[in-house]
PDB file of N, CA and C in Angstrom:
ATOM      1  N   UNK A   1       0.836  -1.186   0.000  1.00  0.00           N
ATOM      2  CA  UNK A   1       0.000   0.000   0.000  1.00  0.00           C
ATOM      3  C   UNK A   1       0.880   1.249   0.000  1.00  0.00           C
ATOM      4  N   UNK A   2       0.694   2.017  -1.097  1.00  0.00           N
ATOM      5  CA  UNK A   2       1.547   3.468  -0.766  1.00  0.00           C
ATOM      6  C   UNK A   2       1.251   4.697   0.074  1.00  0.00           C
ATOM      7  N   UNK A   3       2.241   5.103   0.905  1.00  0.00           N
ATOM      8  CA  UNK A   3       2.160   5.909   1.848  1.00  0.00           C
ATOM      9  C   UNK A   3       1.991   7.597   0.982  1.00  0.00           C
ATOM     10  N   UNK A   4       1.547   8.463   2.001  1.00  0.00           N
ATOM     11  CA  UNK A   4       1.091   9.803   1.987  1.00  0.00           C
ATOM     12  C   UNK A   4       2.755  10.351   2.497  1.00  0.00           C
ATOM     13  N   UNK A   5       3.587  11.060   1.764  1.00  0.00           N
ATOM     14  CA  UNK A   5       4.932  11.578   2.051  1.00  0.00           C
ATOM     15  C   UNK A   5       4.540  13.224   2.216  1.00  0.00           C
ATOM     16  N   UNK A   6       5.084  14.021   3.070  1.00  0.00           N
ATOM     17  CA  UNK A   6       5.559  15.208   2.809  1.00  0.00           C
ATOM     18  C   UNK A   6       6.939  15.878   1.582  1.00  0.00           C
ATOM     19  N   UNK A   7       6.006  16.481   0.688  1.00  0.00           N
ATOM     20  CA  UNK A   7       7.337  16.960   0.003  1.00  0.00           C
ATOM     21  C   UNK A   7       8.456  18.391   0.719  1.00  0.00           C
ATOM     22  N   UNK A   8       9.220  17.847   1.534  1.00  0.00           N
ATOM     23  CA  UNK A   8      10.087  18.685   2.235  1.00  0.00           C
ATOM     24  C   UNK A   8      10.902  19.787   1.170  1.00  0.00           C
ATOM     25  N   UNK A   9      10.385  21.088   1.881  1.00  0.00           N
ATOM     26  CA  UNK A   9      11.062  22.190   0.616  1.00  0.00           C
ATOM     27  C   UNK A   9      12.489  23.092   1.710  1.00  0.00           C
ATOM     28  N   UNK A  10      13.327  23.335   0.931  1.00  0.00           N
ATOM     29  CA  UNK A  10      14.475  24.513   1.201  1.00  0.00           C
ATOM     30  C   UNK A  10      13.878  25.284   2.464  1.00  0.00           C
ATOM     31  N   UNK A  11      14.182  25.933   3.483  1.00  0.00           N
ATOM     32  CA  UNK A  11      15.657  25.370   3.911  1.00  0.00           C
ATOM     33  C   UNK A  11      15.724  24.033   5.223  1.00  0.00           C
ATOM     34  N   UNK A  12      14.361  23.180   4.781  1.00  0.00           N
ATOM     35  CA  UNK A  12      14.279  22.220   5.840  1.00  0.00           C
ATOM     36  C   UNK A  12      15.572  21.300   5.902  1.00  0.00           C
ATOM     37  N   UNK A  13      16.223  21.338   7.308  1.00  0.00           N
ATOM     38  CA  UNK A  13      17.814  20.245   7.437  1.00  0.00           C
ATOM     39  C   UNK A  13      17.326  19.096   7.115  1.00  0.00           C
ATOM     40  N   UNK A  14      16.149  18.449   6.845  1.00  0.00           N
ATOM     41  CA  UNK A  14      16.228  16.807   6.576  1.00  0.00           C
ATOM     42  C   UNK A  14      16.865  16.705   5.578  1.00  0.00           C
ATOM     43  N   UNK A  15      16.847  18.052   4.535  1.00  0.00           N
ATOM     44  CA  UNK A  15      17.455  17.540   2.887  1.00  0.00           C
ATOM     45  C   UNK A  15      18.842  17.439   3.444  1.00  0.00           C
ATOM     46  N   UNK A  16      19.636  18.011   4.060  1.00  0.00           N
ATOM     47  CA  UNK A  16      20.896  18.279   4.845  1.00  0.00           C
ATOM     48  C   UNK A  16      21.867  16.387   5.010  1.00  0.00           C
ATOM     49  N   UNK A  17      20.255  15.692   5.614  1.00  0.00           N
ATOM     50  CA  UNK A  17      21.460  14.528   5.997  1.00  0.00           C
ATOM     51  C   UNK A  17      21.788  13.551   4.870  1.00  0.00           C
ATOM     52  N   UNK A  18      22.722  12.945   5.561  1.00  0.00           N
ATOM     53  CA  UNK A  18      23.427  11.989   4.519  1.00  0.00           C
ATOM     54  C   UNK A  18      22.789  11.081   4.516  1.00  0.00           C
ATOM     55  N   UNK A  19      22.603  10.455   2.791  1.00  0.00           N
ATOM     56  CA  UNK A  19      22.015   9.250   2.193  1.00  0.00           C
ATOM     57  C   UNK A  19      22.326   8.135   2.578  1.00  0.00           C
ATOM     58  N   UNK A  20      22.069   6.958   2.943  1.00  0.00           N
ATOM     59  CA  UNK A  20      22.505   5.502   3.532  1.00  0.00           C
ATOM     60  C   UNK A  20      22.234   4.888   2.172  1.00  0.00           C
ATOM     61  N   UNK A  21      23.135   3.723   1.427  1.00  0.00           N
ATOM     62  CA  UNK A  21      23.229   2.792   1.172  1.00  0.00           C
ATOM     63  C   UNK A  21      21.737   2.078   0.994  1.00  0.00           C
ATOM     64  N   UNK A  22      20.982   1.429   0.053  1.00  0.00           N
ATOM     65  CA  UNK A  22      19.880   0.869   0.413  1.00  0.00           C
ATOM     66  C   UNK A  22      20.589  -0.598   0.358  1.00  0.00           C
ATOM     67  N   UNK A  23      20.521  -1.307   1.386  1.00  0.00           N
ATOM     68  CA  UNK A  23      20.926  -3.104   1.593  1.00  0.00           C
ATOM     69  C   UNK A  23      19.769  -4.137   1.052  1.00  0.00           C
ATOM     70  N   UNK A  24      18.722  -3.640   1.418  1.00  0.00           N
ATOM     71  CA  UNK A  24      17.434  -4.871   1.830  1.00  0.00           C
ATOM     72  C   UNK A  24      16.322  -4.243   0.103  1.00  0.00           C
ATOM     73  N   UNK A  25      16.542  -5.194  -0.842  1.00  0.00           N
ATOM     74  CA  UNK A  25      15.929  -4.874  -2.011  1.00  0.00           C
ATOM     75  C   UNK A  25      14.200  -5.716  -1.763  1.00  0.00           C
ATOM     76  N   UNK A  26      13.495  -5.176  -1.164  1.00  0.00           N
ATOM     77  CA  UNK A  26      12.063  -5.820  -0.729  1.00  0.00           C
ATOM     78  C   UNK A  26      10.646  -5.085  -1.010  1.00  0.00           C
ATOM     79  N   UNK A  27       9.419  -5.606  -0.530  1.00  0.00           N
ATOM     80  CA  UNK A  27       8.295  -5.260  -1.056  1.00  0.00           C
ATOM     81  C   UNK A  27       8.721  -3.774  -0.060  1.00  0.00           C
ATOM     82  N   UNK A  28       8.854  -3.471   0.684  1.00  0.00           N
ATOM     83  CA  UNK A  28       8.872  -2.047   0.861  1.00  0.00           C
ATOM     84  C   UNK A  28       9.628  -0.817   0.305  1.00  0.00           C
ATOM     85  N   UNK A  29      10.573  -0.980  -0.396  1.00  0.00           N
ATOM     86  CA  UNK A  29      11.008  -0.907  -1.293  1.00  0.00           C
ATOM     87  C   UNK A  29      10.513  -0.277  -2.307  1.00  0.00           C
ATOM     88  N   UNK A  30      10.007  -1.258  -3.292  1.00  0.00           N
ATOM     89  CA  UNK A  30       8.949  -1.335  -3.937  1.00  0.00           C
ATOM     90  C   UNK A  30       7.743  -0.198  -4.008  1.00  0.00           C
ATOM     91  N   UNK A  31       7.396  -0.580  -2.765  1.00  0.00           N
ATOM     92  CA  UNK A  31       6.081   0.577  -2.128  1.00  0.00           C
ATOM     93  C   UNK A  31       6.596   1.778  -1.855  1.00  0.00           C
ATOM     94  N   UNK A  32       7.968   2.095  -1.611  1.00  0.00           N
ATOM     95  CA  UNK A  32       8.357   3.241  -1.785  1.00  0.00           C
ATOM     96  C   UNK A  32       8.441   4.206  -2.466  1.00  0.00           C
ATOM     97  N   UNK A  33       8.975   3.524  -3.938  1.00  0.00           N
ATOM     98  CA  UNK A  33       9.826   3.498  -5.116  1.00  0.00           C
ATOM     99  C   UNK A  33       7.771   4.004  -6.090  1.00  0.00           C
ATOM    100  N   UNK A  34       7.108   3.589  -5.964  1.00  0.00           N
ATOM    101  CA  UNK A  34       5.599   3.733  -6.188  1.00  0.00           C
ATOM    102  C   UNK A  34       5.239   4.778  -5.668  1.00  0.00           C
ATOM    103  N   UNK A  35       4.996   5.464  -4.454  1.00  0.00           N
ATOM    104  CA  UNK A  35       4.904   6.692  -3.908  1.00  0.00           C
ATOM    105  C   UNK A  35       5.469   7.743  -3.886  1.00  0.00           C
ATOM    106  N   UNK A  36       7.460   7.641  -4.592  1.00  0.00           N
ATOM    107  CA  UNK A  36       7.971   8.405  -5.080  1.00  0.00           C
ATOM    108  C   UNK A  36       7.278   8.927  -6.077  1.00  0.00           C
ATOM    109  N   UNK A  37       6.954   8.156  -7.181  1.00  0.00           N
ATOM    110  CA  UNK A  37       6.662   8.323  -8.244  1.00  0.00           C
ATOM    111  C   UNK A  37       5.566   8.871  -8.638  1.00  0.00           C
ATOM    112  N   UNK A  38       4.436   8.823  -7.537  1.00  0.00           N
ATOM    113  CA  UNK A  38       3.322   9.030  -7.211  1.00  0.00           C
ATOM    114  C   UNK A  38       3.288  10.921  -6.849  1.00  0.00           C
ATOM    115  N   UNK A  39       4.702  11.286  -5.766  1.00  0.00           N
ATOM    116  CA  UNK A  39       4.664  12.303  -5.494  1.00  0.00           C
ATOM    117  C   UNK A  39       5.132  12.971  -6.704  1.00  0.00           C
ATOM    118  N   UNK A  40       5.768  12.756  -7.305  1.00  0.00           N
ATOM    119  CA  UNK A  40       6.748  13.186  -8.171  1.00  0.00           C
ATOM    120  C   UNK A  40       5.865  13.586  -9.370  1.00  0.00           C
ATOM    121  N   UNK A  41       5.158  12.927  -9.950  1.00  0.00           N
ATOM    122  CA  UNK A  41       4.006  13.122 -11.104  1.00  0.00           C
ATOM    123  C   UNK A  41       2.519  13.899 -10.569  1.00  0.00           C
ATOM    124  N   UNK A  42       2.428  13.359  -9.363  1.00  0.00           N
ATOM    125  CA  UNK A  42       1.781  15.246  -8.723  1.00  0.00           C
ATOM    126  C   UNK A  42       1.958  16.301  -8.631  1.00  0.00           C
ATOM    127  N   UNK A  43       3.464  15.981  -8.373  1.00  0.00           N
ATOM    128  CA  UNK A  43       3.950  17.640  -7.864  1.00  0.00           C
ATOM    129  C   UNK A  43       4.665  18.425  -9.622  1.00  0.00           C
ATOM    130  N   UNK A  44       4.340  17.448 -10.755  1.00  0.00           N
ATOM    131  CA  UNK A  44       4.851  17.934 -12.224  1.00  0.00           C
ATOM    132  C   UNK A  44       6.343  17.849 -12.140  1.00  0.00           C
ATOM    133  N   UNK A  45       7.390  17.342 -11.300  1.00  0.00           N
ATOM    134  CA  UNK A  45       9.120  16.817 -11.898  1.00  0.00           C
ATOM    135  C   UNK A  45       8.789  15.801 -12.533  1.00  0.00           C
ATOM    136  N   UNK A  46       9.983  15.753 -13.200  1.00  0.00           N
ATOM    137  CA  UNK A  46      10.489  15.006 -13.759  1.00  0.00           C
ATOM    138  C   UNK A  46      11.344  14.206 -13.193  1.00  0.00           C
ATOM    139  N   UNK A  47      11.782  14.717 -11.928  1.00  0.00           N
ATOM    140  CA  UNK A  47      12.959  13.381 -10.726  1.00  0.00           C
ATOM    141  C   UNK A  47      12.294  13.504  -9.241  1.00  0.00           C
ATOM    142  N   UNK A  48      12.496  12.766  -8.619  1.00  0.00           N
ATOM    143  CA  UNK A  48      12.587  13.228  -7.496  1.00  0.00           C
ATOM    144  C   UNK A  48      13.681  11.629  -6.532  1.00  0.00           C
ATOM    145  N   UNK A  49      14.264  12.646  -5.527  1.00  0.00           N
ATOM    146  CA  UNK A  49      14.983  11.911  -4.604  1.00  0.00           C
ATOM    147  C   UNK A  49      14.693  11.636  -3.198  1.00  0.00           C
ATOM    148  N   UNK A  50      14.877  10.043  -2.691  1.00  0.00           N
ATOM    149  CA  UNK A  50      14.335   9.488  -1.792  1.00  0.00           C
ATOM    150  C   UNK A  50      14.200  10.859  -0.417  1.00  0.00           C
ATOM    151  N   UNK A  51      15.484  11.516  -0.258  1.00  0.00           N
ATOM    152  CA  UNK A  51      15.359  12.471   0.707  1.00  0.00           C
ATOM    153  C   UNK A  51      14.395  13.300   0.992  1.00  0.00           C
ATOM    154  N   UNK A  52      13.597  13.502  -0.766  1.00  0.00           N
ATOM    155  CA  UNK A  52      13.234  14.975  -0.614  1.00  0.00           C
ATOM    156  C   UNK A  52      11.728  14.474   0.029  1.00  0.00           C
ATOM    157  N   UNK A  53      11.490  13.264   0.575  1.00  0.00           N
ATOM    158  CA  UNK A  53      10.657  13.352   0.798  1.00  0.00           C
ATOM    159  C   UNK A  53      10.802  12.231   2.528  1.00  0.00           C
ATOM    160  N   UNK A  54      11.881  12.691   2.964  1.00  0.00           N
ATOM    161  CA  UNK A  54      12.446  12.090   4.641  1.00  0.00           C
ATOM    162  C   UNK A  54      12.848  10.356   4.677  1.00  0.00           C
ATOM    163  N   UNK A  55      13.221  10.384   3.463  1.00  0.00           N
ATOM    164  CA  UNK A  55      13.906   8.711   3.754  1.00  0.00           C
ATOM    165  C   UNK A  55      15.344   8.767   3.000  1.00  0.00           C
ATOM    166  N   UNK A  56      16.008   9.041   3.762  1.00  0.00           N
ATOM    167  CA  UNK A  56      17.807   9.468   3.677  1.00  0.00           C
ATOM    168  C   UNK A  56      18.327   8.208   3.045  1.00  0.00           C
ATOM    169  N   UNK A  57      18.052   7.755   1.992  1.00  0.00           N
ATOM    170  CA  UNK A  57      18.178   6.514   1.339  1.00  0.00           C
ATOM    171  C   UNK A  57      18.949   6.993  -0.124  1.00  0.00           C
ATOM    172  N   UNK A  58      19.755   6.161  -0.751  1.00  0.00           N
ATOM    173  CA  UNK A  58      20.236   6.715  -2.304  1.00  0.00           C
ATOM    174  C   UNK A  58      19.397   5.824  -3.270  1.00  0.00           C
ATOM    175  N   UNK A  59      18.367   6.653  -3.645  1.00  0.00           N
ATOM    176  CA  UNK A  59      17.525   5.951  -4.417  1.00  0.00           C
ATOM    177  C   UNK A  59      16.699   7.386  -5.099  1.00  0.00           C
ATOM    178  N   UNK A  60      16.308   7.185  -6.623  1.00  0.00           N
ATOM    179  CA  UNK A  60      15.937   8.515  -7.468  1.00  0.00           C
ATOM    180  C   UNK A  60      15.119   7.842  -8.028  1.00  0.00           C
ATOM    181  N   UNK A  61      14.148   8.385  -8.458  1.00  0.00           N
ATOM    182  CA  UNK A  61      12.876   8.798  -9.603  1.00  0.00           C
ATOM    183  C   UNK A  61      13.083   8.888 -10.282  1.00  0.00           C
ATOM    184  N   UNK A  62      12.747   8.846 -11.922  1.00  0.00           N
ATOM    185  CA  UNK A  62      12.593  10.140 -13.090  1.00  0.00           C
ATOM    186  C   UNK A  62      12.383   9.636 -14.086  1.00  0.00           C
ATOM    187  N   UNK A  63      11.283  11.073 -14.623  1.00  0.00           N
ATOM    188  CA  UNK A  63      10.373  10.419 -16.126  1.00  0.00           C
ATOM    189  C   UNK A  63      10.655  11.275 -16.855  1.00  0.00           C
ATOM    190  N   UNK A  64      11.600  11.097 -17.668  1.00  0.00           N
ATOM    191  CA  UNK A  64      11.905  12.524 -18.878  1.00  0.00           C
ATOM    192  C   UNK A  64      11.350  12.287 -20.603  1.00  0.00           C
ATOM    193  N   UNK A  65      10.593  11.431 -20.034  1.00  0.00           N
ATOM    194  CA  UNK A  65       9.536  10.605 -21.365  1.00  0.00           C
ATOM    195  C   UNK A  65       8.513  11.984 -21.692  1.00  0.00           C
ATOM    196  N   UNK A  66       8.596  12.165 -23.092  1.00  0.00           N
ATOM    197  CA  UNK A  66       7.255  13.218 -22.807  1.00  0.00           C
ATOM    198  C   UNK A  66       5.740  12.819 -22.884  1.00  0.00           C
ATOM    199  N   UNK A  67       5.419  11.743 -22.497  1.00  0.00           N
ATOM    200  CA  UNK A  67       4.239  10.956 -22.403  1.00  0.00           C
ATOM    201  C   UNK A  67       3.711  10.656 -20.801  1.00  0.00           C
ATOM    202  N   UNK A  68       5.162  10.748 -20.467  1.00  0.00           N
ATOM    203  CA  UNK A  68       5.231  10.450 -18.535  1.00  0.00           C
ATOM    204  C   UNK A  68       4.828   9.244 -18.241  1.00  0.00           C
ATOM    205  N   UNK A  69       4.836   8.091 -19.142  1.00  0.00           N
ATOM    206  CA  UNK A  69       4.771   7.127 -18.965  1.00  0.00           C
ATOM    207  C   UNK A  69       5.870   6.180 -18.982  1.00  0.00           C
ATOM    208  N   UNK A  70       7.186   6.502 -19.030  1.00  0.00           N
ATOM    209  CA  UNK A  70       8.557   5.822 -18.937  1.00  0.00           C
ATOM    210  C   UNK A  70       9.396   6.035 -17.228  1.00  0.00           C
ATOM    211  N   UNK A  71       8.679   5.168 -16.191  1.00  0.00           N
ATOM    212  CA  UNK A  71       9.965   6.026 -15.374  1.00  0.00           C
ATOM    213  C   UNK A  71      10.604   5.240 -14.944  1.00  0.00           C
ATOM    214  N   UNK A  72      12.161   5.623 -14.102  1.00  0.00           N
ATOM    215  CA  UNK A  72      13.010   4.987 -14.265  1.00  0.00           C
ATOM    216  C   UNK A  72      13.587   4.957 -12.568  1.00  0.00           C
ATOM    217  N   UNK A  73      13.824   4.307 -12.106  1.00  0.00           N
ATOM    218  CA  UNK A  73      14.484   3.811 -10.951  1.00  0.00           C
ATOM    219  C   UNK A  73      15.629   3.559 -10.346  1.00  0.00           C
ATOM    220  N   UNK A  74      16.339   4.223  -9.624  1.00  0.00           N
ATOM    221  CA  UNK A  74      17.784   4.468  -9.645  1.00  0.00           C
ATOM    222  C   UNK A  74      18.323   4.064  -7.843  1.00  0.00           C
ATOM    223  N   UNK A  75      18.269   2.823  -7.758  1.00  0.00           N
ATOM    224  CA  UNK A  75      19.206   2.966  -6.523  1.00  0.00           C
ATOM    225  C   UNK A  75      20.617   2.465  -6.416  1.00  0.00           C
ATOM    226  N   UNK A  76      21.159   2.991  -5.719  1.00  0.00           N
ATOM    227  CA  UNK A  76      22.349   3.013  -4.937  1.00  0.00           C
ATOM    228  C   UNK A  76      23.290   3.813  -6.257  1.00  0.00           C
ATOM    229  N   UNK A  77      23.276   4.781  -6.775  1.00  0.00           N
ATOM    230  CA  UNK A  77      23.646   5.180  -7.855  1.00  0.00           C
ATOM    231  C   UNK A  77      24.801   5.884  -7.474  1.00  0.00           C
ATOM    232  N   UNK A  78      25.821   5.752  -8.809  1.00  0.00           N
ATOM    233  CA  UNK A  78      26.934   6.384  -8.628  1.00  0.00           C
ATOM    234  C   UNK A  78      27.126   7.032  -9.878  1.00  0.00           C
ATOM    235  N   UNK A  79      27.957   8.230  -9.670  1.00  0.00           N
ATOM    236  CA  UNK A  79      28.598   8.995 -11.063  1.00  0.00           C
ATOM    237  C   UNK A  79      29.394   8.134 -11.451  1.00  0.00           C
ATOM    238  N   UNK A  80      29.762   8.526 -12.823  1.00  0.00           N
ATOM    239  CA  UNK A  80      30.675   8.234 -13.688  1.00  0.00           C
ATOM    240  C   UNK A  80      31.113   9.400 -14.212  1.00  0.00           C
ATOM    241  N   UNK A  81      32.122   9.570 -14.770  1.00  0.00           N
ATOM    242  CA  UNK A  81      32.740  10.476 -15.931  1.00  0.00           C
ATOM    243  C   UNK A  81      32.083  10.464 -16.879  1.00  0.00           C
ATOM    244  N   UNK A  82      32.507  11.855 -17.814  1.00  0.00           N
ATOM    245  CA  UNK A  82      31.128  12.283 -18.516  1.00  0.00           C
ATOM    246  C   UNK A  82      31.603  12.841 -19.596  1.00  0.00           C
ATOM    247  N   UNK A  83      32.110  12.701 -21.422  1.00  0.00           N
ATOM    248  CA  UNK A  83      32.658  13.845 -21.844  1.00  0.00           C
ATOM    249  C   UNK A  83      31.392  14.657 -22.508  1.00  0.00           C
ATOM    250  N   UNK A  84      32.180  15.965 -22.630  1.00  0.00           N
ATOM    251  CA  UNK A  84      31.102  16.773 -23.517  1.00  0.00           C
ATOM    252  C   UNK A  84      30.690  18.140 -22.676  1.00  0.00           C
ATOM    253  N   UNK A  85      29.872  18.488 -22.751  1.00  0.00           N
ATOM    254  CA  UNK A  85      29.293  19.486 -22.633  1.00  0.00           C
ATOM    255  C   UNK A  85      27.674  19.840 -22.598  1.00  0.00           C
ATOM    256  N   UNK A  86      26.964  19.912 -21.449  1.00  0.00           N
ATOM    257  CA  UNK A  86      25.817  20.062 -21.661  1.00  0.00           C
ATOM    258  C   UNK A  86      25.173  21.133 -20.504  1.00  0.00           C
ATOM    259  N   UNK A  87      23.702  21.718 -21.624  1.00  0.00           N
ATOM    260  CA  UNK A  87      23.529  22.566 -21.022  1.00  0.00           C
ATOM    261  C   UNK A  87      21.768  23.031 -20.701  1.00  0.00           C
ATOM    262  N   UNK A  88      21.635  23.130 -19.388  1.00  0.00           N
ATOM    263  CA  UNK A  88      20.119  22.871 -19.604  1.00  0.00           C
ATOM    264  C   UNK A  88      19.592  23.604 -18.404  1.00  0.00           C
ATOM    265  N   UNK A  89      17.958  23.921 -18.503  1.00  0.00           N
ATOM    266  CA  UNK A  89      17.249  24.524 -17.704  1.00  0.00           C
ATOM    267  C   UNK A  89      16.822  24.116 -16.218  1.00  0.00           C
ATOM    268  N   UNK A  90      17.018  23.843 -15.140  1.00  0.00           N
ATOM    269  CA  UNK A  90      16.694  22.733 -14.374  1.00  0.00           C
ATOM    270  C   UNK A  90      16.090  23.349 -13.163  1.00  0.00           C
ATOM    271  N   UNK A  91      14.984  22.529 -12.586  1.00  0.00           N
ATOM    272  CA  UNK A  91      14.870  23.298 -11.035  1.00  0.00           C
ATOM    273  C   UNK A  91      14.532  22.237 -10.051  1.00  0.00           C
ATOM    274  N   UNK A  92      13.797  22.156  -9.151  1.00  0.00           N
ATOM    275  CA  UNK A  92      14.054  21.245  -8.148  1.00  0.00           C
ATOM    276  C   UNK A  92      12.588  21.005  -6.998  1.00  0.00           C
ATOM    277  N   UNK A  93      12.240  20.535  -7.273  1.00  0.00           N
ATOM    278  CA  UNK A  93      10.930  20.295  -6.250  1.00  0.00           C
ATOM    279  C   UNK A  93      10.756  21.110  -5.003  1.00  0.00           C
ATOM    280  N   UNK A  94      12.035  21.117  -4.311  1.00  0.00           N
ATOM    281  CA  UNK A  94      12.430  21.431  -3.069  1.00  0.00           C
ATOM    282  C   UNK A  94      12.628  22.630  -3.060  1.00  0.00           C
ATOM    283  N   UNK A  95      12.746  23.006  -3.813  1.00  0.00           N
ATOM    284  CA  UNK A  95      13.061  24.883  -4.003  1.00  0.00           C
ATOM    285  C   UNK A  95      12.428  25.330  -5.282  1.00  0.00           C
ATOM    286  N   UNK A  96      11.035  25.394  -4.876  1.00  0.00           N
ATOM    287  CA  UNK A  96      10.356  25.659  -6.291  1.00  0.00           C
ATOM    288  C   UNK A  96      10.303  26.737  -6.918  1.00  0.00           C
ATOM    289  N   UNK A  97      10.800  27.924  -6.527  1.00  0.00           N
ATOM    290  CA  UNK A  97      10.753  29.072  -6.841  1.00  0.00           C
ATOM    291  C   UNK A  97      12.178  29.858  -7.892  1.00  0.00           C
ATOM    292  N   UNK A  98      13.094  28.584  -7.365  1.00  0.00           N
ATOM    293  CA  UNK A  98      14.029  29.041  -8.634  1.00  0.00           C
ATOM    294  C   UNK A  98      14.506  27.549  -9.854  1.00  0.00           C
ATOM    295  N   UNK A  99      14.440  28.572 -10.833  1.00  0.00           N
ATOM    296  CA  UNK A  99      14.846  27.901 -12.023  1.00  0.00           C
ATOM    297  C   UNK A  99      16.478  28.747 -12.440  1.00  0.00           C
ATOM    298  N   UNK A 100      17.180  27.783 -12.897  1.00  0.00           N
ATOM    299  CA  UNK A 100      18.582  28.196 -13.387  1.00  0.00           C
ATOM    300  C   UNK A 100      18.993  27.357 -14.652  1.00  0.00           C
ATOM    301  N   UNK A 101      20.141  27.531 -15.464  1.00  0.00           N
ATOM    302  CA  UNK A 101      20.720  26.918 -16.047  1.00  0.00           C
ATOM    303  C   UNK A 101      21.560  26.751 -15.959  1.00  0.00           C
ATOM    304  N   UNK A 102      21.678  25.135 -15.728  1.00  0.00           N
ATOM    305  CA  UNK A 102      23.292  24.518 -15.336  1.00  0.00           C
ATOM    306  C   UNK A 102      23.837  24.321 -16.367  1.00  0.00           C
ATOM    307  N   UNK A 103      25.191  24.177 -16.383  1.00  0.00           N
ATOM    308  CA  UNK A 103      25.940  24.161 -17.545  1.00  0.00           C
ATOM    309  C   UNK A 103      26.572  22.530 -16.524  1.00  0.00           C
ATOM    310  N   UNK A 104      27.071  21.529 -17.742  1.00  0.00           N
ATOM    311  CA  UNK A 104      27.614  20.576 -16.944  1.00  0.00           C
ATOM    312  C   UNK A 104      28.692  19.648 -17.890  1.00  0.00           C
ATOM    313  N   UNK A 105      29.932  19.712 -17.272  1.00  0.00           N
ATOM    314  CA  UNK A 105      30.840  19.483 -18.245  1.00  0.00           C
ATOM    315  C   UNK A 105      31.653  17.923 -17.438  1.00  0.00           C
TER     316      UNK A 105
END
């Protein structure tokens, strides 16, 4: 059954703490990973992260499908190296009031 989350906005410290590792891949999980997605396509992003909504977990959202029917599931995620150059409009659930363009190389 999916839970009712608060979407925590700027300058609340929960976004502040550090992400844990997810170990235990299970139906709660699952039910999480569903209510992200749930908040996330309410609130109109395109990502959202386990934090932004009080579960300090490394685990992401995101539907950059323009149908919003593709989304994609990201835990325990790590960067990689990147070549190129890119450059784009972006803003953030959590701080809804500003939009910027990141440049990201």
């Amino acid at each position: 059954m999916e839970q009712d989350f608060e979407l925590l906005q700027f300058p609340d410290e929960r976004l502040r703490k550090v992400s844990k590792s997810v170990e235990r891949f299970d139906a709660g999980l699952t039910t999480l990973s569903k209510s992200m997605l749930r908040v996330m396509y309410e609130s109109k992003g395109i990502g959202l992260a386990a934090p932004q909504i009080n579960h300090p977990i490394r685990m992401i959202v995101i539907d950059i499908s323009e149908d919003r029917n593709s989304p994609l599931i990201f835990v325990n995620p790590k960067l990689s190296s990147f070549k190129g150059n890119v450059e784009s409009n972006e803003g953030c659930l959590s701080v809804p009031e500003i939009r910027t363009t990141v440049k990201r190389h």
